[in-house]
C-alpha atoms as a PDB file:
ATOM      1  CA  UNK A   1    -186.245 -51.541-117.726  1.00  0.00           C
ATOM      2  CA  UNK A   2    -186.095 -47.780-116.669  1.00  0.00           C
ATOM      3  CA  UNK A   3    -187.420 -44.530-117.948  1.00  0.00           C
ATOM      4  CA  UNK A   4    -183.976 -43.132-117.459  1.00  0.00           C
ATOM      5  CA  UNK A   5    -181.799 -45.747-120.081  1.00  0.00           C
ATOM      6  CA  UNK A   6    -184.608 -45.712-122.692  1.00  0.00           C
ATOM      7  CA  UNK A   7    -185.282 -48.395-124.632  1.00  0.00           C
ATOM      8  CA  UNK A   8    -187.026 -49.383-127.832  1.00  0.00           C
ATOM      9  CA  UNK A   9    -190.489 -51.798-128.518  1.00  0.00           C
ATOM     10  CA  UNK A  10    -189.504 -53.667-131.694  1.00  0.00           C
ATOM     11  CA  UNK A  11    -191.955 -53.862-134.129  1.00  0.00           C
ATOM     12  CA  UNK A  12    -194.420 -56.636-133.390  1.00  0.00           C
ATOM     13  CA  UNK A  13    -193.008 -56.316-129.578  1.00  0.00           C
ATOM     14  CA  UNK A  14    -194.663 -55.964-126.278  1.00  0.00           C
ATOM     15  CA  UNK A  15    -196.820 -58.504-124.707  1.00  0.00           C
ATOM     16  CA  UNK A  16    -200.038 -59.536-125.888  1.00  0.00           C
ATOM     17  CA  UNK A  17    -203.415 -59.614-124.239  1.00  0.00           C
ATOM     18  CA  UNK A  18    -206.109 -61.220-125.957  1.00  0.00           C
ATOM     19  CA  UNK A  19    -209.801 -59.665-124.404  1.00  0.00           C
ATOM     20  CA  UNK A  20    -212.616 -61.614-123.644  1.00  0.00           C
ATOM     21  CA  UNK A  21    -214.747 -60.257-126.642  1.00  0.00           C
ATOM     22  CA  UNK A  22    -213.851 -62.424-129.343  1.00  0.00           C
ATOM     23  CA  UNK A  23    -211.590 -60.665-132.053  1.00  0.00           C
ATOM     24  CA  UNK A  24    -210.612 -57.618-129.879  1.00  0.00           C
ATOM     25  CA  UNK A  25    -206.637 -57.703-128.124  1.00  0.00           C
ATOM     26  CA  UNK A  26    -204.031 -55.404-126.642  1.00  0.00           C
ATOM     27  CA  UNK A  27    -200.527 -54.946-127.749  1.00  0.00           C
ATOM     28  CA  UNK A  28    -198.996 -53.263-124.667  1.00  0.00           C
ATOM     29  CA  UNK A  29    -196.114 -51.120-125.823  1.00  0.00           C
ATOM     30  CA  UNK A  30    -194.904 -48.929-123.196  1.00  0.00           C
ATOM     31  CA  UNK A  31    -195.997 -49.893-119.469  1.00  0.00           C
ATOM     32  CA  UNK A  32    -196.195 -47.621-116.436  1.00  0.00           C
ATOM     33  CA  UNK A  33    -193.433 -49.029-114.388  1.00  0.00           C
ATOM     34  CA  UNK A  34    -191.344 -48.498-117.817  1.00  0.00           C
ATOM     35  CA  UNK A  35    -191.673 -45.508-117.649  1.00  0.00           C
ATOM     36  CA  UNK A  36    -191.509 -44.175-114.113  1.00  0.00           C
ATOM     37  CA  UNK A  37    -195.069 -43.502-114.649  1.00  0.00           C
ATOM     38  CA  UNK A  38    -194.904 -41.124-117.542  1.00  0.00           C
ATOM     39  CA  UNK A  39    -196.826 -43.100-120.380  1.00  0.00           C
ATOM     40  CA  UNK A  40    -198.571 -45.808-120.702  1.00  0.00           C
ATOM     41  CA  UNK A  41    -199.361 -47.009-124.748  1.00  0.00           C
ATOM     42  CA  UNK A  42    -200.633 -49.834-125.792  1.00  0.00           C
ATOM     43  CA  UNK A  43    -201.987 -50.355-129.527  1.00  0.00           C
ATOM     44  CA  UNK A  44    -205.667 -52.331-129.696  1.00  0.00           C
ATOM     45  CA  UNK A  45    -207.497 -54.155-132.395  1.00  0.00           C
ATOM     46  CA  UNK A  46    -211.404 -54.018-132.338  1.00  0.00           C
ATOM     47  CA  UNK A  47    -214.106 -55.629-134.078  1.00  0.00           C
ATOM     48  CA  UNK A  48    -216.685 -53.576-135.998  1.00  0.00           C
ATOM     49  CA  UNK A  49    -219.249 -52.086-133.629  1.00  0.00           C
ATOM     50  CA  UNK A  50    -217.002 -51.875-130.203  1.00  0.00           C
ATOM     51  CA  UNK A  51    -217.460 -48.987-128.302  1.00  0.00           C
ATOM     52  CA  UNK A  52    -216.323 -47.827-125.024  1.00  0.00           C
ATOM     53  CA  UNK A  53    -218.513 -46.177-122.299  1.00  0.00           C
ATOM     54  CA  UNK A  54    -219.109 -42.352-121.966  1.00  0.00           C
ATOM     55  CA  UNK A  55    -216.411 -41.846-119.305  1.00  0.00           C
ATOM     56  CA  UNK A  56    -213.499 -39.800-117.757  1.00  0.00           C
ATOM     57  CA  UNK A  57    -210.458 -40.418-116.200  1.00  0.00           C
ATOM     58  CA  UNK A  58    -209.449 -38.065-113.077  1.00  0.00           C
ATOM     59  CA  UNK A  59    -205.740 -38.440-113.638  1.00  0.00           C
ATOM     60  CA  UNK A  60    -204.714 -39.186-117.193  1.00  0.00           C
ATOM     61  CA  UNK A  61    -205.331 -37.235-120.527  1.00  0.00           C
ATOM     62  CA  UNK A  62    -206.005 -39.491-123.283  1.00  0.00           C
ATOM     63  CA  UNK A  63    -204.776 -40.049-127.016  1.00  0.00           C
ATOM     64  CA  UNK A  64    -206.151 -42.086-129.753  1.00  0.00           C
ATOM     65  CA  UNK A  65    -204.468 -42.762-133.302  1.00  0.00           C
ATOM     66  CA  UNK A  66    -206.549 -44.318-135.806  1.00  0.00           C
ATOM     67  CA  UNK A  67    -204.247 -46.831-137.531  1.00  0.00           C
ATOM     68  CA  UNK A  68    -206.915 -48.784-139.477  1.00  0.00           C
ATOM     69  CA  UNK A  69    -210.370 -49.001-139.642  1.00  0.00           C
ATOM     70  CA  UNK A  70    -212.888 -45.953-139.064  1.00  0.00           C
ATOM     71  CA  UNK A  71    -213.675 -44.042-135.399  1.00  0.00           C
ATOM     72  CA  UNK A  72    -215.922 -42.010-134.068  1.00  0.00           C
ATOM     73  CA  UNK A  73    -215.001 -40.440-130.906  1.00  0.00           C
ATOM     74  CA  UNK A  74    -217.351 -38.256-128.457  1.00  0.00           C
ATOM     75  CA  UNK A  75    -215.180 -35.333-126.870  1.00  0.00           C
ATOM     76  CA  UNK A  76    -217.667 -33.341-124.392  1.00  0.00           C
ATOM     77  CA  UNK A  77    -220.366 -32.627-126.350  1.00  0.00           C
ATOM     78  CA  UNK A  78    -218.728 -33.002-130.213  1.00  0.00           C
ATOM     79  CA  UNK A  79    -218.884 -35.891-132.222  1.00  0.00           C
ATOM     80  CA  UNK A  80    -216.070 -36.431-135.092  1.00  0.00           C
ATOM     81  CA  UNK A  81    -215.011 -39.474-136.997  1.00  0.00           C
ATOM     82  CA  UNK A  82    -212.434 -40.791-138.878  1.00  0.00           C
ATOM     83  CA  UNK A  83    -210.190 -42.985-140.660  1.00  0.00           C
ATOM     84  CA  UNK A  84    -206.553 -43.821-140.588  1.00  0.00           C
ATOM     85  CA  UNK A  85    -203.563 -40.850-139.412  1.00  0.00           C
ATOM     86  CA  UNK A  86    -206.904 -39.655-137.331  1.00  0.00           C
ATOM     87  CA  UNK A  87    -205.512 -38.500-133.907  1.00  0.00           C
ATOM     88  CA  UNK A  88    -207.778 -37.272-130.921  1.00  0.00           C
ATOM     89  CA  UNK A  89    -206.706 -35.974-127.708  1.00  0.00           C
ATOM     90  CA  UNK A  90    -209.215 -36.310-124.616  1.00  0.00           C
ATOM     91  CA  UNK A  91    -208.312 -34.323-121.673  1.00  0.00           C
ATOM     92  CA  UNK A  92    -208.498 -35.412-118.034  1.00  0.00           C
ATOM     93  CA  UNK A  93    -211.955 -34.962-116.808  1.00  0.00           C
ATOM     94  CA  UNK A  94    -213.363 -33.951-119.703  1.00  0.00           C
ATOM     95  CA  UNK A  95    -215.813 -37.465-120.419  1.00  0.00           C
ATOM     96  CA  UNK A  96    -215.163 -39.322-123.854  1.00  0.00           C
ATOM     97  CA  UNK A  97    -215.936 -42.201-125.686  1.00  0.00           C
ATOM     98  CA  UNK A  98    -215.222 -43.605-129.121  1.00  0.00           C
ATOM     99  CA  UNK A  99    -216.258 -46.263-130.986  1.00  0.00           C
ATOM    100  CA  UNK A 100    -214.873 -48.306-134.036  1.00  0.00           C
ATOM    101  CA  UNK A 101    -217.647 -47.141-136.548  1.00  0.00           C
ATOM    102  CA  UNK A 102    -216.858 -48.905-139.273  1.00  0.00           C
ATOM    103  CA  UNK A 103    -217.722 -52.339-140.849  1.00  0.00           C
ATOM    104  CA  UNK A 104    -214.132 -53.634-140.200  1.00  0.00           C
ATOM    105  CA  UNK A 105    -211.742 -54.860-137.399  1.00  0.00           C
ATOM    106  CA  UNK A 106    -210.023 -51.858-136.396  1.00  0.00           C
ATOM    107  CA  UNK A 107    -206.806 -51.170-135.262  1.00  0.00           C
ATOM    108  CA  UNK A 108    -206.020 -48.271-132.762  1.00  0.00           C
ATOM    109  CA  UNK A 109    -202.872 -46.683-130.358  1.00  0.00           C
ATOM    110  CA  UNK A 110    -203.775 -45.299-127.363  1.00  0.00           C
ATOM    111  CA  UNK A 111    -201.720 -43.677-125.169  1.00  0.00           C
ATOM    112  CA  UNK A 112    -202.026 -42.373-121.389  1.00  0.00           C
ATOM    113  CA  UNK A 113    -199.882 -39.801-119.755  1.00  0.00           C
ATOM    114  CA  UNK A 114    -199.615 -40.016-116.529  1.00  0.00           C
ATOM    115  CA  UNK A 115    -199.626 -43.568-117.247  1.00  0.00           C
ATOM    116  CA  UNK A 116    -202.113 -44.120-114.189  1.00  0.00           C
ATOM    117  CA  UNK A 117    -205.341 -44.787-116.292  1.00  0.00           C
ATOM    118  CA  UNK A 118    -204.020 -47.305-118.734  1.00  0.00           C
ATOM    119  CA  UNK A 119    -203.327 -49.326-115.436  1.00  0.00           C
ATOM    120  CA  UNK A 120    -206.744 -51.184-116.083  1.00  0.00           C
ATOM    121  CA  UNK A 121    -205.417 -52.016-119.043  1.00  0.00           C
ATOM    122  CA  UNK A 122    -201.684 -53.016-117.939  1.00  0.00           C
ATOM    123  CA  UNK A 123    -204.178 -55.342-115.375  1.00  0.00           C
ATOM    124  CA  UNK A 124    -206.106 -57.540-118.374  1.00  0.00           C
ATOM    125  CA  UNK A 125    -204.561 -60.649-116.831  1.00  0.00           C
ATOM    126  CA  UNK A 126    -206.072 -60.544-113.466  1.00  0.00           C
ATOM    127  CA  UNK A 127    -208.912 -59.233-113.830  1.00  0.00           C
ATOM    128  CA  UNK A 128    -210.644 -59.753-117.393  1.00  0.00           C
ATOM    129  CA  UNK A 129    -213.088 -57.565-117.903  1.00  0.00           C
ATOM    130  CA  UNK A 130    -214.947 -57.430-120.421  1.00  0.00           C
ATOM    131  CA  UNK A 131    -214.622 -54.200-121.739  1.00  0.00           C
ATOM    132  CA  UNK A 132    -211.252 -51.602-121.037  1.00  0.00           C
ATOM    133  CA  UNK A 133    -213.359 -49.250-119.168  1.00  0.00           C
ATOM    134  CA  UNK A 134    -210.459 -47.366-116.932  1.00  0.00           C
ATOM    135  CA  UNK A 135    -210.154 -47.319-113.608  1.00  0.00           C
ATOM    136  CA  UNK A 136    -211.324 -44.382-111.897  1.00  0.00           C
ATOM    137  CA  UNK A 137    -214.028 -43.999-115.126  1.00  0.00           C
ATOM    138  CA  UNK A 138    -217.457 -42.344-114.675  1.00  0.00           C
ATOM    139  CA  UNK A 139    -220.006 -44.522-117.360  1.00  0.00           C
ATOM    140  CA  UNK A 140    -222.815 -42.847-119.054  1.00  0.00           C
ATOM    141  CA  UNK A 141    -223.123 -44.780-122.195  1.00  0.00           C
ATOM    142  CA  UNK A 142    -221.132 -44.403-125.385  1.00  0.00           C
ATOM    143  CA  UNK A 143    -223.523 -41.450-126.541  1.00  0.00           C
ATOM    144  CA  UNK A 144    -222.491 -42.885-130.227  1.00  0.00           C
ATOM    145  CA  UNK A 145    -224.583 -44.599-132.674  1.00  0.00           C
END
């Protein structure tokens, strides 16, 4: 596929990732080499209590869309959370973290743009890490309770 024909995920498309946490996966929707690089989107389901890391990403803003579940999400220095229709943008090098504060599996779509820091991501299969920390990402701790 490229950027420049377009094309359409069809609901309950893209490939699949399951993580090595148990209960948490990755729906990739839109991949970087889709999309000459433009976006990268991929929709994630997380068990209560998951958290990323306090980090940044040099090269990529960041969204988040609340789907299901609750969030809390650490922007800089401000704390807000959430439930579904929730949207948060984090800026390139400003560090973030969120976590799925509620006492349910979550569901969340995240999206990159430039697609470069969802390449950890895109990666799942080779490498396995356990968490999606990006590449490129600075960790502090999740600075969320």
């Amino acid at each position: 596929m490229t950027a420049t024909r377009g094309f359409v995920v069809p609901a309950g498309g893209g490939k699949r990732l399951d993580s090595p946490t148990p209960g948490r996966s990755f729906s990739l929707k839109l991949l970087g080499h889709e999309t000459d690089e433009s976006i990268m989107m991929f929709e994630e389901t997380l068990p209560a209590g998951t958290a990323s890391l306090f980090h940044l990403h040099h090269d990529s803003d960041e969204v988040a869309w609340v789907l299901s579940g609750e969030f809390a999400f650490k922007i800089g220095d401000e704390v807000t959370a959430g439930g579904p229709g929730t949207c948060a943008f984090m800026p390139r090098n400003l560090p973030h973290a969120w976590k799925d504060s509620g006492s349910e599996t979550a569901r969340v779509l995240f999206l990159y743009t430039p697609a470069a820091a969802g390449g950890l991501v895109e990666a799942l299969p080779e490498r396995r890490p356990k968490d999606a920390t990006p590449r490129g990402a600075t960790a502090r701790g999740s600075g969320l309770v």
